[in-house]
Protein backbone atom coordinates (compact mmCIF):
# COMPACT_ATOMS: atom_id res chain seq x y z
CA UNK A 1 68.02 -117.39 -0.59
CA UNK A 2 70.54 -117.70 2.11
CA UNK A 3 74.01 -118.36 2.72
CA UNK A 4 76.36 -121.29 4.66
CA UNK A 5 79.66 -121.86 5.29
CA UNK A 6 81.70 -125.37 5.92
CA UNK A 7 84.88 -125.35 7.27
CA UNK A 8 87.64 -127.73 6.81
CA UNK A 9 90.81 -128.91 7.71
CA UNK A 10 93.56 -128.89 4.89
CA UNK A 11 96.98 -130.33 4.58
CA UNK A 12 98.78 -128.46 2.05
CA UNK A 13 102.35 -129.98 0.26
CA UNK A 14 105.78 -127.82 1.06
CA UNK A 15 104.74 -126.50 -2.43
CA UNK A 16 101.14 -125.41 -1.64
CA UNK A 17 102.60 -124.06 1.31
CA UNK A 18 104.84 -121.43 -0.20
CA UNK A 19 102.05 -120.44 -2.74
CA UNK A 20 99.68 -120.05 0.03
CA UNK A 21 102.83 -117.58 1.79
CA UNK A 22 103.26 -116.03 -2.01
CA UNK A 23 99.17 -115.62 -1.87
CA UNK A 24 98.52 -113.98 1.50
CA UNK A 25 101.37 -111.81 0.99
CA UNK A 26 99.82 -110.44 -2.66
CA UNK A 27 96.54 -110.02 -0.89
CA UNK A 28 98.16 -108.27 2.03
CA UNK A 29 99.79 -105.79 -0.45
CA UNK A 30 96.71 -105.21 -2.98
CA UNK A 31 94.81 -104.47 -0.53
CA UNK A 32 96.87 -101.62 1.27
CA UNK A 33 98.25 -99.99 -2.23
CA UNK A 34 94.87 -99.47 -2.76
CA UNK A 35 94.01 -98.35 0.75
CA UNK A 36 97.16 -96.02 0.15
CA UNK A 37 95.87 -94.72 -3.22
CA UNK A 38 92.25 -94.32 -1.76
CA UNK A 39 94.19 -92.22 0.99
CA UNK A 40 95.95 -90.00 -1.39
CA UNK A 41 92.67 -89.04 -3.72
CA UNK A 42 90.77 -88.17 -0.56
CA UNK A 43 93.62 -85.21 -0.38
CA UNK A 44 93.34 -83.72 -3.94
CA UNK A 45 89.40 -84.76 -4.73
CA UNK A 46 87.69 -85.43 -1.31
CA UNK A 47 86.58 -88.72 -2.88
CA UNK A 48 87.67 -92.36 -1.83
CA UNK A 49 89.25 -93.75 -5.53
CA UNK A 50 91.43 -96.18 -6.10
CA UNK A 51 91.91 -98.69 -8.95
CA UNK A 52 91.82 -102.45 -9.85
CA UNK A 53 94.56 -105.34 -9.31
CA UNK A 54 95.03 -105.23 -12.72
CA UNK A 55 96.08 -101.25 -12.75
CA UNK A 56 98.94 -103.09 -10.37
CA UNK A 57 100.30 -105.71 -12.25
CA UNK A 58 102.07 -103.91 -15.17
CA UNK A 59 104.56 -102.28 -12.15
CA UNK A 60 104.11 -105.43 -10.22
CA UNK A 61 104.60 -108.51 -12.28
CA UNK A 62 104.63 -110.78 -9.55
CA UNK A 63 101.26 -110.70 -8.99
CA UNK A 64 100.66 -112.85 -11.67
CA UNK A 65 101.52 -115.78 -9.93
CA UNK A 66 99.07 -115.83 -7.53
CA UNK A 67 95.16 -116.39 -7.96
CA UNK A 68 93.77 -113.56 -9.72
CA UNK A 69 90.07 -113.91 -7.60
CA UNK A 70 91.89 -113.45 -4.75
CA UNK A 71 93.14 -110.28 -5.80
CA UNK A 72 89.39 -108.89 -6.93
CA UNK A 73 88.38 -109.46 -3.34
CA UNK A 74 90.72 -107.79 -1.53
CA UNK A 75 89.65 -104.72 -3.52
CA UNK A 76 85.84 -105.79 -2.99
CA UNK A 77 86.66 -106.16 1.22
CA UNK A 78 88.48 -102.68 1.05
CA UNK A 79 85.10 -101.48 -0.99
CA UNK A 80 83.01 -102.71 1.63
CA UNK A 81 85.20 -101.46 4.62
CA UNK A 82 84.89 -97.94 3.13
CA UNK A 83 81.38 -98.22 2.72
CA UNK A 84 80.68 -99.56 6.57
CA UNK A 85 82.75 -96.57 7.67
CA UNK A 86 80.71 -94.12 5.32
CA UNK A 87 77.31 -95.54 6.71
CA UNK A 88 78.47 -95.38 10.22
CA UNK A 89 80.00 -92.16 10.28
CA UNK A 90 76.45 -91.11 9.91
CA UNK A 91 75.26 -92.32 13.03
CA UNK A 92 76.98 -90.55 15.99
CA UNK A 93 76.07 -93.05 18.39
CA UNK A 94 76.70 -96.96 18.39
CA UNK A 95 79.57 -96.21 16.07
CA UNK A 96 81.44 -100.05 15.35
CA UNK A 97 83.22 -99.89 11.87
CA UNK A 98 85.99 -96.78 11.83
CA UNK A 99 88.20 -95.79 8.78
CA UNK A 100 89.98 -99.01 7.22
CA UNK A 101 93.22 -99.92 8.38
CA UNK A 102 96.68 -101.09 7.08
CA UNK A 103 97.16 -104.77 6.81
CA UNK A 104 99.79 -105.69 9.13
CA UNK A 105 102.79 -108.17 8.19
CA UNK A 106 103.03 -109.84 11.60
CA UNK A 107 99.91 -110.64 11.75
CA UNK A 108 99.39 -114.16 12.79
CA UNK A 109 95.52 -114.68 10.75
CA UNK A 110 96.04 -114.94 7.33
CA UNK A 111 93.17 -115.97 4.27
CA UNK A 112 92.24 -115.26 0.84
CA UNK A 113 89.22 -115.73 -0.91
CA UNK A 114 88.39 -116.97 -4.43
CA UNK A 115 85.29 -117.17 -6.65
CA UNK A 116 83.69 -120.22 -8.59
CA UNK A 117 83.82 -119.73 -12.04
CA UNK A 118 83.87 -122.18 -14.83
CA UNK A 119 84.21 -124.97 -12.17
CA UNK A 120 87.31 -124.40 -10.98
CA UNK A 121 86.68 -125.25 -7.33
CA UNK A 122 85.80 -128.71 -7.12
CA UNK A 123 85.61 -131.97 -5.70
CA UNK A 124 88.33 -134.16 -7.39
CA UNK A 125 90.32 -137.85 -6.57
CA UNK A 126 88.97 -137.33 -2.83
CA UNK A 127 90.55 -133.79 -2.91
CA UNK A 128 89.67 -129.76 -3.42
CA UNK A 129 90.64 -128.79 -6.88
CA UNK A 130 91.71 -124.63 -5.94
CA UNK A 131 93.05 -122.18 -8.67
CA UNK A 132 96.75 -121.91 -8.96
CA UNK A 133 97.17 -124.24 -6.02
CA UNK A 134 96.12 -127.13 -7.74
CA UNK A 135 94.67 -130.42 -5.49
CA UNK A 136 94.54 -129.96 -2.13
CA UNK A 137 94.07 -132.50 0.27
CA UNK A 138 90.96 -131.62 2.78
CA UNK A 139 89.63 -133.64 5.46
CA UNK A 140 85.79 -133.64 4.57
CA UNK A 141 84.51 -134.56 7.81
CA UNK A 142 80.59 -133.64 7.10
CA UNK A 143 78.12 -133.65 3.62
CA UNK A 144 78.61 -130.18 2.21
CA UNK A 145 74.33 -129.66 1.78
CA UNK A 146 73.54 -126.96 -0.78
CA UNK A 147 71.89 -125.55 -4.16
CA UNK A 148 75.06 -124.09 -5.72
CA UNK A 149 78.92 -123.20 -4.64
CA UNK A 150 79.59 -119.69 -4.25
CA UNK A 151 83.25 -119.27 -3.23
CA UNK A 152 85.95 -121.07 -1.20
CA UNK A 153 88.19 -119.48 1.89
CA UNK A 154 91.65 -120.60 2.63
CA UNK A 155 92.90 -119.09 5.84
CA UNK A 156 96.25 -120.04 8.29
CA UNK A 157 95.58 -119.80 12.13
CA UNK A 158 98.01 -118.24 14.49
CA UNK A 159 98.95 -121.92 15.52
CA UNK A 160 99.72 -122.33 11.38
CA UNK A 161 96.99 -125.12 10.71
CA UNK A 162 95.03 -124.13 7.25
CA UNK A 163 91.76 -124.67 6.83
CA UNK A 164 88.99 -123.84 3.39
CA UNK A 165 85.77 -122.69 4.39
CA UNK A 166 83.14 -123.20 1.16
CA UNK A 167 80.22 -120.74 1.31
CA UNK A 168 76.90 -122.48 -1.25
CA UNK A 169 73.70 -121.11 -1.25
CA UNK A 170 70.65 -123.19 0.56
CA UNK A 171 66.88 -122.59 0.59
CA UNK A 172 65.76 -122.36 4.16
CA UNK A 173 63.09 -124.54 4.90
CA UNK A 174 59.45 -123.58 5.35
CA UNK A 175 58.16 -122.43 8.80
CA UNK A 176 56.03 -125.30 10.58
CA UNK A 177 52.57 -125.06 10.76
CA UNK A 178 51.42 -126.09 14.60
CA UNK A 179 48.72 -124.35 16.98
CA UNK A 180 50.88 -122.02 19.72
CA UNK A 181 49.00 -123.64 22.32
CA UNK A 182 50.47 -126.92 22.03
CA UNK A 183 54.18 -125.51 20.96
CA UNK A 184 57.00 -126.22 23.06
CA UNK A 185 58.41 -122.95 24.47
CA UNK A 186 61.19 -122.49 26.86
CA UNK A 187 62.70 -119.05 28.21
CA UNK A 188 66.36 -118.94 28.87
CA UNK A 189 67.52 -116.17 31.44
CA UNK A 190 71.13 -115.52 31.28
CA UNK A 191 72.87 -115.80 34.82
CA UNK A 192 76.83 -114.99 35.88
CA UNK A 193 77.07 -118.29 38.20
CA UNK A 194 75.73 -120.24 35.31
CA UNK A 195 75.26 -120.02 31.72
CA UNK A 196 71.53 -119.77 31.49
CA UNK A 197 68.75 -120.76 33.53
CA UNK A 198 65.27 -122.11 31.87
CA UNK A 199 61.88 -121.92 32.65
CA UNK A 200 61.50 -125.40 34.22
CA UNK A 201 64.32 -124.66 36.43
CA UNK A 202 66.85 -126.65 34.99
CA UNK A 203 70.61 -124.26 35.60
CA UNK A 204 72.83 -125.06 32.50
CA UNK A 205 76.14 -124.96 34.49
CA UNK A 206 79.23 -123.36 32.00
CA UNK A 207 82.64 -125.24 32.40
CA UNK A 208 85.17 -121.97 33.07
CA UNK A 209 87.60 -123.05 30.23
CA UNK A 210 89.82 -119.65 30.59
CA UNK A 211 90.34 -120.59 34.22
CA UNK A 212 90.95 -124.30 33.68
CA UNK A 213 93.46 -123.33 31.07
CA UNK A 214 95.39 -120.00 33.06
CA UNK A 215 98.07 -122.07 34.62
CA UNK A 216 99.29 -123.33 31.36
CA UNK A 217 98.75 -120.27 29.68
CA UNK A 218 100.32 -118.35 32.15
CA UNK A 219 103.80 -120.87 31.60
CA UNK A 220 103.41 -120.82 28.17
CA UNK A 221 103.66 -116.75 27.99
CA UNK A 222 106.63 -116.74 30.84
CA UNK A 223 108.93 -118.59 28.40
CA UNK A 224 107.41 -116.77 25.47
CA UNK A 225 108.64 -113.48 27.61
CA UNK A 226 112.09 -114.89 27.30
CA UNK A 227 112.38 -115.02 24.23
CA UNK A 228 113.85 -112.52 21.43
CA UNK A 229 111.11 -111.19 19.31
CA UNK A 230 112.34 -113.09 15.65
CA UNK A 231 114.25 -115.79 16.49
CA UNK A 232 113.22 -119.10 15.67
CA UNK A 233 112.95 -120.22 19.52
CA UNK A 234 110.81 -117.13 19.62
CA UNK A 235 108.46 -118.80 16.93
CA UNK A 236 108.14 -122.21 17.97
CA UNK A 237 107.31 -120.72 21.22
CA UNK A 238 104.72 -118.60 19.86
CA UNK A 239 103.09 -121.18 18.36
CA UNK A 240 103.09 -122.90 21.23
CA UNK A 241 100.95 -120.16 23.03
CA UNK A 242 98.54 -119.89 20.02
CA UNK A 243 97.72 -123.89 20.55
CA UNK A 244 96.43 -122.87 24.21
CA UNK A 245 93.97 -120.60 23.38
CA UNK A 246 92.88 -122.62 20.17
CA UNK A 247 92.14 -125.03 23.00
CA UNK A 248 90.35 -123.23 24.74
CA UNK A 249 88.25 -121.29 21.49
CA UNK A 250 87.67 -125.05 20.16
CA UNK A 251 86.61 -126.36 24.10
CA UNK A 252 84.07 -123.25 24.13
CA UNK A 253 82.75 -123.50 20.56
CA UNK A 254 82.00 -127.27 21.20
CA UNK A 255 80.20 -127.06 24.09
CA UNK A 256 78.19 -123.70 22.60
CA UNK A 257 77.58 -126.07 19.17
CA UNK A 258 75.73 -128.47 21.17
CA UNK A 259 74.08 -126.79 23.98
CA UNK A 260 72.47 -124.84 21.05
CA UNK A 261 71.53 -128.03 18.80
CA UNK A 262 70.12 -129.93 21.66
CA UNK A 263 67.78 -126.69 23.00
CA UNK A 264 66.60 -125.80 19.20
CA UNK A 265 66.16 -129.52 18.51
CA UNK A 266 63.82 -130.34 21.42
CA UNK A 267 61.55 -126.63 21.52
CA UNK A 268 59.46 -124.80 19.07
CA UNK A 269 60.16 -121.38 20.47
CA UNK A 270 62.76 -120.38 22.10
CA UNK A 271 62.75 -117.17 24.42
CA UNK A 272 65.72 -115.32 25.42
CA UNK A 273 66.21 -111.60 26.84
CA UNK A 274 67.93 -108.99 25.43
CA UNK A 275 71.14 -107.95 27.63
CA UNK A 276 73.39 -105.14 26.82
CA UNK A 277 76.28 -106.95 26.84
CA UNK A 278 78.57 -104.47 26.03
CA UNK A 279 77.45 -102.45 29.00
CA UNK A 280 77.98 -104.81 31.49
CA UNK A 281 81.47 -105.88 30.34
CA UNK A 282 82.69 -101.91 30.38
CA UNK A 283 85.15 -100.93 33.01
CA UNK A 284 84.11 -98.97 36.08
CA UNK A 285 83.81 -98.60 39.89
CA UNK A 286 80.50 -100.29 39.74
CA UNK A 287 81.27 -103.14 36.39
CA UNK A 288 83.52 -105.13 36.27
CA UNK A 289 82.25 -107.82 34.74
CA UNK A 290 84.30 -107.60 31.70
CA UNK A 291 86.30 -110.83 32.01
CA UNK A 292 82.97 -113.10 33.21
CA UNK A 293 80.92 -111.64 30.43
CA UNK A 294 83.52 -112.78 27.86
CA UNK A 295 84.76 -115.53 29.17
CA UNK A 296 80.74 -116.89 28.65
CA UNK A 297 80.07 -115.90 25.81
CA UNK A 298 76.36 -115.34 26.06
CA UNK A 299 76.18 -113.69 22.87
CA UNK A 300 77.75 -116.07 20.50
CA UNK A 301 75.43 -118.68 22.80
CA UNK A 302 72.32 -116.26 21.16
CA UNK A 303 73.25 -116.23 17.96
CA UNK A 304 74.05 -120.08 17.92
CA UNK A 305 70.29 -120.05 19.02
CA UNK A 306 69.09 -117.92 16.16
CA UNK A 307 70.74 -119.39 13.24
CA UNK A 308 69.94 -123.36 14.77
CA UNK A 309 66.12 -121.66 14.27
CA UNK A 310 66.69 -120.32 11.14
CA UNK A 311 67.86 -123.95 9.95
CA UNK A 312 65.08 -125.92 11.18
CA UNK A 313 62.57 -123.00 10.71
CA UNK A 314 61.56 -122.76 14.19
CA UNK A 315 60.58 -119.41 16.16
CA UNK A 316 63.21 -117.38 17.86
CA UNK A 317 62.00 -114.55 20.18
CA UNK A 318 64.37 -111.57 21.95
CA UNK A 319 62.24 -109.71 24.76
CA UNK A 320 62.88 -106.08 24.92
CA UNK A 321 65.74 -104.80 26.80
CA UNK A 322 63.63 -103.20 29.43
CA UNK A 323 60.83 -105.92 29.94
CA UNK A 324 61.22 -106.84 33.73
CA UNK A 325 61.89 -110.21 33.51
CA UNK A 326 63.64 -109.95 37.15
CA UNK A 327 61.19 -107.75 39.20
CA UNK A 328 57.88 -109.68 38.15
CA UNK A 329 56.07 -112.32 39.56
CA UNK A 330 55.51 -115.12 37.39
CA UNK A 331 52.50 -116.06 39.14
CA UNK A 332 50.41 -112.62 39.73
CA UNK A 333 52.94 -110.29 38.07
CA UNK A 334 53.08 -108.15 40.95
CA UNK A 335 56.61 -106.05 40.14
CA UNK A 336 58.95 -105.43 43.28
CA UNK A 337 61.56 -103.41 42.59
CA UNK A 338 64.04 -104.14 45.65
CA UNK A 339 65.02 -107.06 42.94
CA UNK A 340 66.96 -104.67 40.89
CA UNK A 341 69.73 -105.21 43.19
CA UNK A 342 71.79 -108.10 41.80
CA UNK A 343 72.62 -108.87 45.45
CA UNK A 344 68.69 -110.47 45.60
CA UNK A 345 69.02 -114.30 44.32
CA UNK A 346 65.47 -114.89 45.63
CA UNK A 347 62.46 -113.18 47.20
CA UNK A 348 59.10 -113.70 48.16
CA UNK A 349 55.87 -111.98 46.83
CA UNK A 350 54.38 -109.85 49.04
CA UNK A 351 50.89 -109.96 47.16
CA UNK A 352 50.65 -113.91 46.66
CA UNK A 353 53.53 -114.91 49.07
CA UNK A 354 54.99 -117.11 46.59
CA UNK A 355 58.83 -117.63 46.93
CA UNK A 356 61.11 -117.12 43.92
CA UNK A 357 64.42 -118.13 42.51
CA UNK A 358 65.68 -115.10 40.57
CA UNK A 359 66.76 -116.79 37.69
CA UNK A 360 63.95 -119.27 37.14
CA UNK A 361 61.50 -116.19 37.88
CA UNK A 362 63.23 -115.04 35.12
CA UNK A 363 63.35 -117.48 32.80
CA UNK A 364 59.29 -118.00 33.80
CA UNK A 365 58.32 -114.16 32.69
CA UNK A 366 59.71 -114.74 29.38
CA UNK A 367 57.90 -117.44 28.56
CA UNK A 368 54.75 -115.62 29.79
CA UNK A 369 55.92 -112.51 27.66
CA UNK A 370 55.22 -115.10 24.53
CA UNK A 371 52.39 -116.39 25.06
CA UNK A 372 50.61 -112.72 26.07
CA UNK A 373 51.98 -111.07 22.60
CA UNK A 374 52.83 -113.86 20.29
CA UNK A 375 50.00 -116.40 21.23
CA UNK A 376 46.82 -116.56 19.54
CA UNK A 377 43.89 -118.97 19.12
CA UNK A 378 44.74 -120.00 14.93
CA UNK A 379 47.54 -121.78 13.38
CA UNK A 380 50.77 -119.62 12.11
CA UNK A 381 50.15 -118.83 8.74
CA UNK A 382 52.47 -115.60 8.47
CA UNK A 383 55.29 -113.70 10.18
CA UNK A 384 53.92 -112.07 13.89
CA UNK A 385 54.34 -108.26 13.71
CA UNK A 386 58.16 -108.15 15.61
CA UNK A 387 58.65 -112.03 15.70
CA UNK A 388 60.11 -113.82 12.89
CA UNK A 389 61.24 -117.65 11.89
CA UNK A 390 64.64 -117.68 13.20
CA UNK A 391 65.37 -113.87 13.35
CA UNK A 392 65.54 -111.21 15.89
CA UNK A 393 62.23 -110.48 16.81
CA UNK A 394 62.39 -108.28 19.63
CA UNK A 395 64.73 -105.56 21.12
CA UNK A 396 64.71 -101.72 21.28
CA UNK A 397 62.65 -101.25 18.02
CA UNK A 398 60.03 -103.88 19.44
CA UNK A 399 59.11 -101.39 22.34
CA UNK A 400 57.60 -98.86 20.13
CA UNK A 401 55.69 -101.36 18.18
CA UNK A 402 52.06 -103.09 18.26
CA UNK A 403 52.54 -106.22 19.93
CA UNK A 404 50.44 -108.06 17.92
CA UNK A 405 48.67 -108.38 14.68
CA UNK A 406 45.53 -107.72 16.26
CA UNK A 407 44.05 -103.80 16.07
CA UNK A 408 42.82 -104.11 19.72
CA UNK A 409 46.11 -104.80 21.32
CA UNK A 410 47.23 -102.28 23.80
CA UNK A 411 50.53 -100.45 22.26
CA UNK A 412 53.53 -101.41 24.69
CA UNK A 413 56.11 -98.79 25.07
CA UNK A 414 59.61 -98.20 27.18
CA UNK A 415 57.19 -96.84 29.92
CA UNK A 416 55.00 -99.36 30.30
CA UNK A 417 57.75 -101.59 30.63
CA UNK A 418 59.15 -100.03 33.11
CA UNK A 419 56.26 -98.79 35.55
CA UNK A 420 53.01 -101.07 36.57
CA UNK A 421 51.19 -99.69 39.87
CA UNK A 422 51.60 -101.65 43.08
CA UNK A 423 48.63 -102.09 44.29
CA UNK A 424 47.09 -103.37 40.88
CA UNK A 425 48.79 -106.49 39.90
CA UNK A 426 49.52 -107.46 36.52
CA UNK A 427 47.82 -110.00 35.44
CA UNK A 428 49.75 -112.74 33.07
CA UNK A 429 48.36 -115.77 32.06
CA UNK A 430 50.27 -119.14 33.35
CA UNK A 431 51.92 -120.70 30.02
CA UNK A 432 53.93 -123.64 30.42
């Protein structure tokens, strides 16, 4: 069983309004007298313990007029934050959650969540029927598809527009059934000059929406710079800067939405490397990438990718992160290692003398990388050994793994990767 969300806009009365203020500000404060009390049993009994919203409400009678769900999930996220940091503090390295953290007052992202129970989230007069908030009116621009409704999210945006996001539960559908031979497969390299690059050469140019948008921006934050923090000027200007970037977020999630639909939609499998992102975005005398990394969001791209598979229960492949997509040839698979310079856009083989575009090289060797582990002569009737329907099949843990279900395939590891002799080509076969 898995999980979707579908957001929508709301349009809350003055009345909502000020419940919705009454509610984030409840959750806001449940959540950090608990964080507080969690704090202050660590001192005495080296344990993280703190109670329930209802422990709260005898000193706190105002909490009763707010959604009592909403409450019981602020203590569930500040369970779950404490339990990310406890798992991580495990692992020394590749450390992302840290100790939880006070929820701020000023901060402009604000949300609640509530449960489904007894039907009290439903679909009524052309409205959502919320606890305590009564009928709100929602713009339900698509069919929400699903078995059974889970929970609902109401959350304010820096720019103050509300929306509900409803999470049901869906069965995925089956994986098809077709012979990998005839499956349509296409390899996406990522490139910085455009988005990506696919096998067939096609360069998927990326409209530069931060630098379209830094003119008005930078206005926008001049007057906001003039302002005195807490006046109302100094609010309606705010807002004002908020509605730029939303521009820009809603711009780049658009174009992301259907670059993704239309690749997933017309391929079976779809190849992609895997790219320490993170790396190449760091600060230092030799990256500084950091602003062209993010501004192209090549890993939201991915994961747009992986979940479009997961819908349509098509095959999504990651290549590990040290396969040499770059330095092969896709025709002889001769390796030249001068490519490693990012300076080299194209080069010729010295062993077959055929002339490649770096990118479409690229974009070539991943495709070849499929159908050498992940191709065989019968139908799909089960999950390949690191390849799965609409998952992550590849990455670091797929270098130390057989590459196939078969006994008599050659185990692949970081080395062999890495180092193929010169004067002995390796051979690939051609796959479309």
């Amino acid at each position: 069983m898995a999980y979707m969300a579908f957001k929508f806009r709301a349009y809350p009365t003055e009345e909502q309004e000020v419940l919705l203020a009454k509610t984030f500000g409840c959750v806001r404060f449940v959540y950090n007298t608990l964080l507080a009390a969690a704090i202050e049993s660590y001192t005495t009994t080296h344990k993280f313990t703190f109670g329930t919203p209802a422990t709260l409400k005898p000193s706190y009678p105002w909490l009763a007029e707010v959604d009592c769900y909403a409450l019981c999930n602020a203590q569930l996220h500040l369970k779950a934050a404490f339990s990310n940091f406890l798992r991580d503090r495990k692992k020394h390295s590749n450390r992302k959650c840290g100790f939880p953290k006070y929820k701020s007052k000023k901060s402009t992202h604000k949300s609640y969540t509530t449960n489904l129970v007894n039907n009290n989230i439903r679909k009524e007069e052309g409205k959502l029927r919320l606890p305590k908030l009564g009928l709100l009116k929602v713009i339900f621009h698509r069919r929400v598809e699903g078995t059974a409704l889970k929970s609902a999210t109401v959350s304010q945006d820096p720019s103050g527009k509300y929306f509900v996001s409803l999470l049901v539960e869906h069965t995925p559908p089956k994986p098809h059934k077709w012979k990998p031979s005839s499956a349509k497969v296409v390899g996406l390299d990522f490139s910085f000059k455009h988005l990506v690059v696919t096998n067939t050469g096609m360069k998927i140019k990326y409209p530069q929406w931060f630098t379209t948008m830094a003119e008005k921006l930078a206005q926008e934050q001049r007057r906001l710079s003039r302002k005195h923090p807490g006046s109302k000027s100094y609010t309606k200007q705010r807002i004002r800067v908020a509605r730029v970037y939303e521009r820009m977020h809603n711009q780049r999630l658009d174009f992301l939405h259907k670059l993704a639909k239309s690749i997933v939609d017309q391929y079976d499998v779809v190849v992609v490397e895997t790219i320490n992102l993170q790396g190449l975005a760091r600060k230092g005398p030799h990256r500084r990438f950091g602003k062209t990394i993010s501004s192209l969001s090549f890993g939201m791209f991915r994961t747009m990718l992986q979940q479009g598979c997961e819908r349509l229960g098509k095959l999504f492949v990651t290549a590990p992160r040290y396969f040499p997509s770059s330095q092969l040839c896709s025709m002889c698979g001769f390796k030249n290692h001068e490519v490693k310079d990012l300076a080299v856009r194209s080069w010729e083989c010295p062993y077959c003398g055929t002339f490649h575009d770096r990118d479409i090289n690229a974009a070539q060797n991943l495709v070849l990388y499929y159908h050498q582990y992940y191709c065989f002569d019968k139908e799909y009737t089960s999950k390949p050994t690191h390849a799965s329907w609409g998952s992550n099949a590849g990455g670091e843990a797929a270098i130390t793994q057989d590459l196939g279900p078969s006994a008599s395939k050659p185990r692949r590891t970081q080395k062999s990767c890495t180092t193929v002799d010169r004067c002995k080509p390796l051979r690939l076969r051609r796959g479309s």
